[in-house]
C-alpha atoms as a PDB file:
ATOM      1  CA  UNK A   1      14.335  16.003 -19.477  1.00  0.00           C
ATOM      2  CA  UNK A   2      16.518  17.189 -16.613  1.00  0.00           C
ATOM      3  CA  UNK A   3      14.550  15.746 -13.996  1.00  0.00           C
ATOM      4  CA  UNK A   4      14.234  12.317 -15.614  1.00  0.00           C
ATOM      5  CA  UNK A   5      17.969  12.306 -15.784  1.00  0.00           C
ATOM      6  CA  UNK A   6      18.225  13.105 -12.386  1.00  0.00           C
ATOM      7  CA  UNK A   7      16.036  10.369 -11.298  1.00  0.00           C
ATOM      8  CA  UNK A   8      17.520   7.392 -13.819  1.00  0.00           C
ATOM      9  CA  UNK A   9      20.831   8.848 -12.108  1.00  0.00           C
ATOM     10  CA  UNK A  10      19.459   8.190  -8.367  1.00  0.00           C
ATOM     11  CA  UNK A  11      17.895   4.865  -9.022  1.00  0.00           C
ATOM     12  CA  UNK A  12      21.406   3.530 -10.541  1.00  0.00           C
ATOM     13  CA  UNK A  13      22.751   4.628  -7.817  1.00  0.00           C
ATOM     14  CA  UNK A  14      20.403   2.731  -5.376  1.00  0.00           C
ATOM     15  CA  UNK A  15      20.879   0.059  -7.404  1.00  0.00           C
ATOM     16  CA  UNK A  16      24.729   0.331  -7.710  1.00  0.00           C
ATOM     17  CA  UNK A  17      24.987   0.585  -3.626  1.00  0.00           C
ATOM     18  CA  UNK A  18      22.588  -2.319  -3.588  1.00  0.00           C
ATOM     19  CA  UNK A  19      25.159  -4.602  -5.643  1.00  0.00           C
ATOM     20  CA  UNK A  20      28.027  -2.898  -3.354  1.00  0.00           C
ATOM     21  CA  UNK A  21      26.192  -4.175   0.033  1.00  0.00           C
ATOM     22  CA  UNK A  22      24.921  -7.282  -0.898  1.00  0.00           C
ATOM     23  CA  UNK A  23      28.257  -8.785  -2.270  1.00  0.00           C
ATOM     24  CA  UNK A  24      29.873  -7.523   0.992  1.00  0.00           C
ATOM     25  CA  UNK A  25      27.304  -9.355   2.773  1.00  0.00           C
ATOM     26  CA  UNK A  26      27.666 -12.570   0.793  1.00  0.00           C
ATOM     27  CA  UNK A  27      31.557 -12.256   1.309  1.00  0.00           C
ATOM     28  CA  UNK A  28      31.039 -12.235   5.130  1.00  0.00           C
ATOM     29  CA  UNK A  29      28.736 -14.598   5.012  1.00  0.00           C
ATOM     30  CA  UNK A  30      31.295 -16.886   3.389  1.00  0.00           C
ATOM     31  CA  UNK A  31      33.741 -15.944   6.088  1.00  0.00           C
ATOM     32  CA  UNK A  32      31.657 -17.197   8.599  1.00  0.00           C
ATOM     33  CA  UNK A  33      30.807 -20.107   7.052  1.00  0.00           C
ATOM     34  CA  UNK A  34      34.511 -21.157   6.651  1.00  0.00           C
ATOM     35  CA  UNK A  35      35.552 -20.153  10.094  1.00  0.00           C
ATOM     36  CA  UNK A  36      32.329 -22.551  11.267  1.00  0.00           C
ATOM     37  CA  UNK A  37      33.929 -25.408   9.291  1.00  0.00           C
ATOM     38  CA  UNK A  38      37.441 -24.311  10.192  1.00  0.00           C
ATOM     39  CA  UNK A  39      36.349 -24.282  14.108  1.00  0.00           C
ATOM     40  CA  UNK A  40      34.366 -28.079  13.030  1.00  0.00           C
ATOM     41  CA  UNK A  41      37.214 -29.603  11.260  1.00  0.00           C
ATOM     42  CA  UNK A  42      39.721 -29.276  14.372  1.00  0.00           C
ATOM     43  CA  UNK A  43      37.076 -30.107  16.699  1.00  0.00           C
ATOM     44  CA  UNK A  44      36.552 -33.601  15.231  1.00  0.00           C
ATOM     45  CA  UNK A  45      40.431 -33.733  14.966  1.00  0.00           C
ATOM     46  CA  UNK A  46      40.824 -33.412  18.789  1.00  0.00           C
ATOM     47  CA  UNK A  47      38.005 -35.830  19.217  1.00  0.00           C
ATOM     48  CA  UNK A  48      39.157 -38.570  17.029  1.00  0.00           C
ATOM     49  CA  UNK A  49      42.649 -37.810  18.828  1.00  0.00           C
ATOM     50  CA  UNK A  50      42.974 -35.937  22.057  1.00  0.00           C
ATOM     51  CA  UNK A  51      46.381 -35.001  22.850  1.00  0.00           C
ATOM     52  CA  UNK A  52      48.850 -36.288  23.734  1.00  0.00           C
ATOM     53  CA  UNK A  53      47.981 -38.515  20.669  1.00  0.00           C
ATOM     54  CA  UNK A  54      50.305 -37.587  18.122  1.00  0.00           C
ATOM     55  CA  UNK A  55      48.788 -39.257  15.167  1.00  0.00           C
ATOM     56  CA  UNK A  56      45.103 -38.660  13.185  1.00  0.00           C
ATOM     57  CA  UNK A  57      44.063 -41.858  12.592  1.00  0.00           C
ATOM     58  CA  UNK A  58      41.896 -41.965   9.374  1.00  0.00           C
ATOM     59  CA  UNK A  59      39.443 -44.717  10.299  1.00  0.00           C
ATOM     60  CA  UNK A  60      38.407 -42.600  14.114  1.00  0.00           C
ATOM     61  CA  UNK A  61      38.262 -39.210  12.281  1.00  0.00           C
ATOM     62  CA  UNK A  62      35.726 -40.761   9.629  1.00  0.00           C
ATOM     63  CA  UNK A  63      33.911 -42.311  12.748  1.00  0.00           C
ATOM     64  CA  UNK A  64      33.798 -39.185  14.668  1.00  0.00           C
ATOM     65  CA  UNK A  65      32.391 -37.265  11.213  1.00  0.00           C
ATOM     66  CA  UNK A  66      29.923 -39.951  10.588  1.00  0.00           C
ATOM     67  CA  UNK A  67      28.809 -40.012  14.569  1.00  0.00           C
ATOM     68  CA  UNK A  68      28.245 -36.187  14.387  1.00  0.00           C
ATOM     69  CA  UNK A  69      26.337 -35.966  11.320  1.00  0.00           C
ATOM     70  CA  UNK A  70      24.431 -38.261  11.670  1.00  0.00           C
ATOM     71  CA  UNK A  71      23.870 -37.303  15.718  1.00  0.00           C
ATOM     72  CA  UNK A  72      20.046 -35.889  15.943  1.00  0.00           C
ATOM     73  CA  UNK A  73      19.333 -32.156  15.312  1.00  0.00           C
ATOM     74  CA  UNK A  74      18.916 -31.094  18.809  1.00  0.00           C
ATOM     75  CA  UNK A  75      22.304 -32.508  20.140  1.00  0.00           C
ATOM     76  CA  UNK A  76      25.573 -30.292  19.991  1.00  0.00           C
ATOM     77  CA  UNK A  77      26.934 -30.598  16.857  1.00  0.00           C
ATOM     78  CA  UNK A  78      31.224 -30.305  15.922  1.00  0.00           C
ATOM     79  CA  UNK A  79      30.373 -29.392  11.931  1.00  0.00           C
ATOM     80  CA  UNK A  80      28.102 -26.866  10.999  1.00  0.00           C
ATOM     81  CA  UNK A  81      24.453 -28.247   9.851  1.00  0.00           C
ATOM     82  CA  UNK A  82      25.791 -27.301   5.602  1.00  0.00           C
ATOM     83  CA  UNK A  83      27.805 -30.274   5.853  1.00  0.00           C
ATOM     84  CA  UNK A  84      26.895 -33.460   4.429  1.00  0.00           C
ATOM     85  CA  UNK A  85      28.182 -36.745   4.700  1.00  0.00           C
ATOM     86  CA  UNK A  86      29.215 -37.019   0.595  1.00  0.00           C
ATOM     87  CA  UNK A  87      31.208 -33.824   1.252  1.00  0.00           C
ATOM     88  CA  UNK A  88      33.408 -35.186   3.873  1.00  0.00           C
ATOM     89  CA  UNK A  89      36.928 -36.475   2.418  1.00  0.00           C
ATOM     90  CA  UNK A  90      39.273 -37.880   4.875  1.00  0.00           C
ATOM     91  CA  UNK A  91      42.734 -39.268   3.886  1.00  0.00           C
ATOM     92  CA  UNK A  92      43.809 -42.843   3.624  1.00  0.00           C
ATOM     93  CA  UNK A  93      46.664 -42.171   5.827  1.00  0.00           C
ATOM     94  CA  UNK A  94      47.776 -41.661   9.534  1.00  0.00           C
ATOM     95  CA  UNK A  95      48.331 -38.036   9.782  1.00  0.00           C
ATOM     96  CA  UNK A  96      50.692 -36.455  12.295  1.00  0.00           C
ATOM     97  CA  UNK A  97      49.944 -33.453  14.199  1.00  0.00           C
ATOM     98  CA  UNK A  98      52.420 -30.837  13.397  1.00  0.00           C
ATOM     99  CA  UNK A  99      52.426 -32.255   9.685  1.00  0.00           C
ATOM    100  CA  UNK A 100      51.607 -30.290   6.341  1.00  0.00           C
ATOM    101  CA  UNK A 101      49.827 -33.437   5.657  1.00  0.00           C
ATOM    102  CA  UNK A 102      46.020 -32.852   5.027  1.00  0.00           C
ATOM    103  CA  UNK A 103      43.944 -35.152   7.191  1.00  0.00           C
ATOM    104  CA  UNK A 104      39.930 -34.155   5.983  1.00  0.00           C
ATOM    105  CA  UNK A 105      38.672 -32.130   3.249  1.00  0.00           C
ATOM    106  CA  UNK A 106      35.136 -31.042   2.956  1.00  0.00           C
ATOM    107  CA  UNK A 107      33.650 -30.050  -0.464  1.00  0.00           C
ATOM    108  CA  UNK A 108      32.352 -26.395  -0.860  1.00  0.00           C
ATOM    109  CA  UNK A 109      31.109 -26.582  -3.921  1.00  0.00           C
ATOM    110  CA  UNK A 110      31.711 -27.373  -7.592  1.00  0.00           C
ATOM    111  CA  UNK A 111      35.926 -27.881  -7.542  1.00  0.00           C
ATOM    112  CA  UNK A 112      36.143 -26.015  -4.334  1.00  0.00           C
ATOM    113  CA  UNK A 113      37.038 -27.599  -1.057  1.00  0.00           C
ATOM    114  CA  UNK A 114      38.752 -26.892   2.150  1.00  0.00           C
ATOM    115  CA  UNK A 115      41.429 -28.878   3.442  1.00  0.00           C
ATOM    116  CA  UNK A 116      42.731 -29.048   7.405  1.00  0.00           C
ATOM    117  CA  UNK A 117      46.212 -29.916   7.669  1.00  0.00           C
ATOM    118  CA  UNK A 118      47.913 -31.756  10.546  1.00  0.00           C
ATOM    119  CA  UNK A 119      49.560 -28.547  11.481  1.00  0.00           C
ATOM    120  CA  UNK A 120      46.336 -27.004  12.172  1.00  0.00           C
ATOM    121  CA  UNK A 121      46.454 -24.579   9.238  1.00  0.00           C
ATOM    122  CA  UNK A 122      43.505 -24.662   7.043  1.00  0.00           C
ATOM    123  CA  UNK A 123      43.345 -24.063   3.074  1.00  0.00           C
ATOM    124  CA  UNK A 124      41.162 -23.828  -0.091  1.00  0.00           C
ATOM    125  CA  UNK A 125      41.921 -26.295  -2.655  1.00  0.00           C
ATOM    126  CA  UNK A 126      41.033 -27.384  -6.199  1.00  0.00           C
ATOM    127  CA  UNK A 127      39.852 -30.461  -7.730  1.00  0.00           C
ATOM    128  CA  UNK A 128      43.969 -31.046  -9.397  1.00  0.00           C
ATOM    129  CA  UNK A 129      44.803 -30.819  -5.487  1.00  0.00           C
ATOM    130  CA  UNK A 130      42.606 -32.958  -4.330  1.00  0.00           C
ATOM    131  CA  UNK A 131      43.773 -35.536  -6.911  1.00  0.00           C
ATOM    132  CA  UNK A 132      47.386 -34.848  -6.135  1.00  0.00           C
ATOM    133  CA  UNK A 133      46.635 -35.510  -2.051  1.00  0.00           C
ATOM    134  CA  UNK A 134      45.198 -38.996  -3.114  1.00  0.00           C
ATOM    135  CA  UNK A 135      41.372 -37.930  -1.302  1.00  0.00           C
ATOM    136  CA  UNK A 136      39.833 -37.960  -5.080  1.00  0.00           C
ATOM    137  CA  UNK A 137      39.659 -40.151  -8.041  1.00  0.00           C
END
């Protein structure tokens, strides 16, 4: 009886550590996957407008999104290959660089997105934010 105890002990261990690792790995693979879009979103900033442009115009951002997603697979890419064109959100509005103003958002999932700001600071948002920033219905 000991022995069985000892072993139903060890395997929830195993199992316990298994839970432990793979939710750190999923967590760092999250990481990386918002520091990919974080390093995307300002790319396509700076290529819709290089400094010393001062404003983010809406209409040249959506351009430069649509241009790289749709670009072929084997050419150099600003967003990582998870984003999709119905994910993209970019504002209505000239943004300034400098500005709290959020110029794209990109949908992570169900209510979840991630917003660039013209400051260059980057943040997860809800659906009631996304409303409130005028980039949903």
């Amino acid at each position: 009886m000991k022995k069985a105890a000892l072993a139903f002990l060890g395997l929830g261990s195993i199992i316990a550590l298994l839970v432990v690792f793979g939710s750190i790995i999923s967590q760092n693979q999250v990481r990386v996957q918002l520091d990919a879009l974080k390093t995307g979103m300002a790319a396509c900033a700076e290529a819709a407008a290089p400094p010393p442009a001062t404003n983010i115009s809406p209409q040249r951002l959506r351009e430069v999104i649509q241009d790289d997603i749709g670009a072929p697979r084997d050419k150099r890419h600003l967003l990582p290959s998870f984003i999709a064109i119905e994910d993209v959100y970019v504002s209505t509005n000239s943004v300034m660089r400098g500005s709290p103003q959020v110029f794209c958002a990109v949908r992570l999932g169900k209510h979840r997105y991630y917003a660039a700001r013209g400051n260059g600071s980057f943040a997860l948002v809800d659906e009631k934010a996304m409303r409130t920033l005028g980039l949903v219905q």
